[in-house]
C-alpha atoms as a PDB file:
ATOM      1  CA  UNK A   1       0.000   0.000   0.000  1.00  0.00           C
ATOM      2  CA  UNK A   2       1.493   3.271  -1.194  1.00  0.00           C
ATOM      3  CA  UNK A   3       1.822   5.889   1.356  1.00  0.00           C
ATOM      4  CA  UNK A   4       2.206   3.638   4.065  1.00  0.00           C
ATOM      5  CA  UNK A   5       5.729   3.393   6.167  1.00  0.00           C
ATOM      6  CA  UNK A   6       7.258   0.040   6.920  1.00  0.00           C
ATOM      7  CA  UNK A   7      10.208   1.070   8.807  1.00  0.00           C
ATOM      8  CA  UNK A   8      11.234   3.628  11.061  1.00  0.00           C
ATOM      9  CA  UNK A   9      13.095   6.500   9.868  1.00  0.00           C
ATOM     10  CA  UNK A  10      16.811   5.502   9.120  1.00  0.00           C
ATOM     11  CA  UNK A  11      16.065   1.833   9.830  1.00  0.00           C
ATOM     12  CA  UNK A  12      16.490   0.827   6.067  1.00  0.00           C
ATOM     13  CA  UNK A  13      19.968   2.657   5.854  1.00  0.00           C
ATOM     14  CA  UNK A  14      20.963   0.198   9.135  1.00  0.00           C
ATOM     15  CA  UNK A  15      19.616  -2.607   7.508  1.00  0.00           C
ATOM     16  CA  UNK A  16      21.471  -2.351   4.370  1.00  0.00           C
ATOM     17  CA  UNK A  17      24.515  -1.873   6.759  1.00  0.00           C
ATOM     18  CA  UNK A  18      24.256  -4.734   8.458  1.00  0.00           C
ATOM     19  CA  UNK A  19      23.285  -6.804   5.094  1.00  0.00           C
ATOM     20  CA  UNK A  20      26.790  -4.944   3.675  1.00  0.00           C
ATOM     21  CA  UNK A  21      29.205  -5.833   7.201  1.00  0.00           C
ATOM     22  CA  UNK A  22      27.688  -9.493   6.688  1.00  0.00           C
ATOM     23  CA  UNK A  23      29.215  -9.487   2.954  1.00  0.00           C
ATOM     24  CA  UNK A  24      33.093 -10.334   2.197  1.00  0.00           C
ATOM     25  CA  UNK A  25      32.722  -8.498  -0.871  1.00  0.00           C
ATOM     26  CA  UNK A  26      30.982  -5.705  -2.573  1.00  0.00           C
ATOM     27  CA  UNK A  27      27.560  -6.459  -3.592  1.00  0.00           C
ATOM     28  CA  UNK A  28      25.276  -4.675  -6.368  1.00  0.00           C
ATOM     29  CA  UNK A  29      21.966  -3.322  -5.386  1.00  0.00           C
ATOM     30  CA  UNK A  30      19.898  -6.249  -7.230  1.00  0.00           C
ATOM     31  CA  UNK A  31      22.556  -8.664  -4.837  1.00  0.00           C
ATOM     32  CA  UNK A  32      21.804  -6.571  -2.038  1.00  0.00           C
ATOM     33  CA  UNK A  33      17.902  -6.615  -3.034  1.00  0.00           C
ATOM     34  CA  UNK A  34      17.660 -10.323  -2.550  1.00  0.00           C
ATOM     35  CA  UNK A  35      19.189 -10.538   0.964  1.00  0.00           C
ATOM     36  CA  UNK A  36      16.070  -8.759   2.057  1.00  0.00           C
ATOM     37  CA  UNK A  37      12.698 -10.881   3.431  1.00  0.00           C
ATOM     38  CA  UNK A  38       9.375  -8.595   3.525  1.00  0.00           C
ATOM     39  CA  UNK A  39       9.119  -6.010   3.238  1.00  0.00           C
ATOM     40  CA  UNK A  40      11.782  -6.221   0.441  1.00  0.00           C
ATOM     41  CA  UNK A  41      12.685  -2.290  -0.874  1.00  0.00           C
ATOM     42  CA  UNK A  42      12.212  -1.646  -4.048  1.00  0.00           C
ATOM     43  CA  UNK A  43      15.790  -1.398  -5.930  1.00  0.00           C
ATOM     44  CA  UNK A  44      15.395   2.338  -6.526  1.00  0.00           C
ATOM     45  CA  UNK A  45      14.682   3.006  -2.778  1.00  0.00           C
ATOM     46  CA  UNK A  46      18.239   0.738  -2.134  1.00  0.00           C
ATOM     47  CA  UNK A  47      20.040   2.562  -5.103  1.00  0.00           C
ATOM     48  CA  UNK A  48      18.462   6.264  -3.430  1.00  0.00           C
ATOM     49  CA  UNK A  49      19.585   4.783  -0.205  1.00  0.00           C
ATOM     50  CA  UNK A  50      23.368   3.480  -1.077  1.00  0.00           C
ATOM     51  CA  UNK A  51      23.544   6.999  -2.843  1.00  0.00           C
ATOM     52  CA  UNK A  52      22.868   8.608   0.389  1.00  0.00           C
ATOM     53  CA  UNK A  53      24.868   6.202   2.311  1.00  0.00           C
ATOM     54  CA  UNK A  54      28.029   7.323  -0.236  1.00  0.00           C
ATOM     55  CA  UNK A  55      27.451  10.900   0.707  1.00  0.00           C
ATOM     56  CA  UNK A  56      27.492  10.312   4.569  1.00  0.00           C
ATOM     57  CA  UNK A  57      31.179   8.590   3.740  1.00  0.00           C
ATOM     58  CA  UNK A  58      29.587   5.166   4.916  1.00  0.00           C
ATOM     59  CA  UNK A  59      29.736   2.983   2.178  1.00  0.00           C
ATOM     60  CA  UNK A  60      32.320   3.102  -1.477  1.00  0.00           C
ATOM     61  CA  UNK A  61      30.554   3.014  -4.835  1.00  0.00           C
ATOM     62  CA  UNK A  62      32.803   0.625  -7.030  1.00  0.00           C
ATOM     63  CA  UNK A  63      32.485   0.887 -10.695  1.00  0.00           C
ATOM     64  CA  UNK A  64      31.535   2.831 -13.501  1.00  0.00           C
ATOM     65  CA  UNK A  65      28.885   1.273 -15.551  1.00  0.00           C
ATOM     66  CA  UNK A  66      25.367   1.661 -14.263  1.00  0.00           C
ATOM     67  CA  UNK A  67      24.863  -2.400 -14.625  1.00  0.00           C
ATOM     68  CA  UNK A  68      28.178  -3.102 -12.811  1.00  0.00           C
ATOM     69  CA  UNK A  69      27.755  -0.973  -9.376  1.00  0.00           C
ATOM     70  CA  UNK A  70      28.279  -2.586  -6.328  1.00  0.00           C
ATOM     71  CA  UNK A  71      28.934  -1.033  -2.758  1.00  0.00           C
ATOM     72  CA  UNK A  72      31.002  -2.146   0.152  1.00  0.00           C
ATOM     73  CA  UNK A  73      31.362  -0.240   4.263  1.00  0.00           C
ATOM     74  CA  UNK A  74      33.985   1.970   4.159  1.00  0.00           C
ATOM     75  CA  UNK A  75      34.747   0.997   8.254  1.00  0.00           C
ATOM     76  CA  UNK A  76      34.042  -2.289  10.153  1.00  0.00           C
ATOM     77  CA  UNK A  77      30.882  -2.039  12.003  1.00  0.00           C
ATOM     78  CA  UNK A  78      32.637  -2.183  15.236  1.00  0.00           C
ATOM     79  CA  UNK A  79      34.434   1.366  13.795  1.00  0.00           C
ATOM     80  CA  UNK A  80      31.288   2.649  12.794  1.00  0.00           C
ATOM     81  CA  UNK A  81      29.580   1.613  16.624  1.00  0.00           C
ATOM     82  CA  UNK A  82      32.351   3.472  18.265  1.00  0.00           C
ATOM     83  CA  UNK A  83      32.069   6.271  15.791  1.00  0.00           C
ATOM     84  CA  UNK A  84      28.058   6.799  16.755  1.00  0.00           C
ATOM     85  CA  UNK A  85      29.148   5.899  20.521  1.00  0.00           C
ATOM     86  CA  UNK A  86      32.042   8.998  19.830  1.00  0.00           C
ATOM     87  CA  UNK A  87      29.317  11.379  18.196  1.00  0.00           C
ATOM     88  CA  UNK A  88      26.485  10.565  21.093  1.00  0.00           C
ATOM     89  CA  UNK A  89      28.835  11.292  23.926  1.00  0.00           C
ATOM     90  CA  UNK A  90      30.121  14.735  22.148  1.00  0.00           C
ATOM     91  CA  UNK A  91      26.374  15.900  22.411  1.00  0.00           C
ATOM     92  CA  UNK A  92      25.670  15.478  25.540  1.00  0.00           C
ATOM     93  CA  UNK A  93      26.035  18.265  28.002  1.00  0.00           C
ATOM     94  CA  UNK A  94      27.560  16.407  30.710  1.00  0.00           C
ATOM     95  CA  UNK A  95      29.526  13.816  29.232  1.00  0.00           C
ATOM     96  CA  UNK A  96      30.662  12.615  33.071  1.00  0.00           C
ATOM     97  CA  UNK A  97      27.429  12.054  33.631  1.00  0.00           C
ATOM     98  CA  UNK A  98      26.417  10.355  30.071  1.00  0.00           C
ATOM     99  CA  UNK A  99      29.591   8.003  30.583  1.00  0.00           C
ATOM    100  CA  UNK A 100      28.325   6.763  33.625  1.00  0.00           C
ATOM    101  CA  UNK A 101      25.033   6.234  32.540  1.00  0.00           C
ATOM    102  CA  UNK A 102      26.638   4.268  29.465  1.00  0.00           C
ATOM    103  CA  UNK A 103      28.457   2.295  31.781  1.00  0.00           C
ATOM    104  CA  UNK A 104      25.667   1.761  34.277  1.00  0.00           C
ATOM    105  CA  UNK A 105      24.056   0.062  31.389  1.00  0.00           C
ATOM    106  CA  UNK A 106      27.022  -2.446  30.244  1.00  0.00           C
ATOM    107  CA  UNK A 107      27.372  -6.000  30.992  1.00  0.00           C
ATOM    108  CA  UNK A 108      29.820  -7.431  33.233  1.00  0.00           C
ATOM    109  CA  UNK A 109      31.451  -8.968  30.376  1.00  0.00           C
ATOM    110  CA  UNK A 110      31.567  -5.387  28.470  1.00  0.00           C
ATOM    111  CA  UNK A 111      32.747  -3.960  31.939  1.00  0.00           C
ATOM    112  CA  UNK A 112      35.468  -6.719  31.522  1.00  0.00           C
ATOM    113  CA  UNK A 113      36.485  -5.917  28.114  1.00  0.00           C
ATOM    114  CA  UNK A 114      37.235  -2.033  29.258  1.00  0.00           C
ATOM    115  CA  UNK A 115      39.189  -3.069  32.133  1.00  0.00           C
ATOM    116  CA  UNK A 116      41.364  -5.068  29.847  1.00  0.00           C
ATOM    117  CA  UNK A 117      41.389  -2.258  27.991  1.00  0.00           C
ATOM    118  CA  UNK A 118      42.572   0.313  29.955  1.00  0.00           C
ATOM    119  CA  UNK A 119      44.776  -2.060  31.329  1.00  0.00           C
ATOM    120  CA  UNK A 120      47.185  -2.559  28.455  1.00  0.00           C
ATOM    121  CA  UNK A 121      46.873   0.786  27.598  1.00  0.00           C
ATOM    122  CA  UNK A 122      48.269   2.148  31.002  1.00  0.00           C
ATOM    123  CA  UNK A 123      50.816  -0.801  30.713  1.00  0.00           C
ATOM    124  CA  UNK A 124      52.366   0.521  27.357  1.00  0.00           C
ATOM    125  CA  UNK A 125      53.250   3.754  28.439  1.00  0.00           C
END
């Protein structure tokens, strides 16, 4: 049914760039088209999509012919997590306060991970 949303706003750009981290190489947007289970987007919403995706320095176009496009991530998605991580904790107003409410929410395995962390960092210098 035209007119009618299916996903919430930005959700299809995260989809395709999960479907894209998943991928060991680049992928056209017909490739790309079929990973998708209902709703399935239409190619020219993925093609409008990957466009905008270029723009926002998230994904490469490769190619030069129309018919032989394909896109790959520019960063890992763990780069691109710490990046939105990086950009959420530059917004805040307090970002004392916003780190400890990030941490309040980690698991102890996450918690873990940090502490490691910071621990070979402090033991290389």
């Amino acid at each position: 049914m035209a007119g009618v949303r299916k996903r919430e706003w930005g959700g299809l750009e995260d989809e395709v760039m999960q479907r894209l981290h998943e991928q060991e190489h680049a992928v056209s947007a017909r490739e790309l088209q079929a990973m998708f289970s209902e709703p399935v987007p239409a190619y020219t919403t993925l093609m409008t999509t990957l466009t905008r995706l270029e723009g926002k320095g998230r994904v490469e176009r490769i190619g030069d012919s129309p018919r032989k496009i394909s896109f790959r991530p520019l960063r890992s998605s763990e780069e691109e997590a710490s990046e939105t991580m990086t950009s959420a904790l530059e917004q805040a107003t307090d970002r004392r306060a916003a780190l400890l409410a990030f941490a309040g929410n980690l698991a102890d395995d996450d918690v873990a991970a940090l502490m490691d962390a910071f621990g070979e960092a402090t033991a290389h210098e």
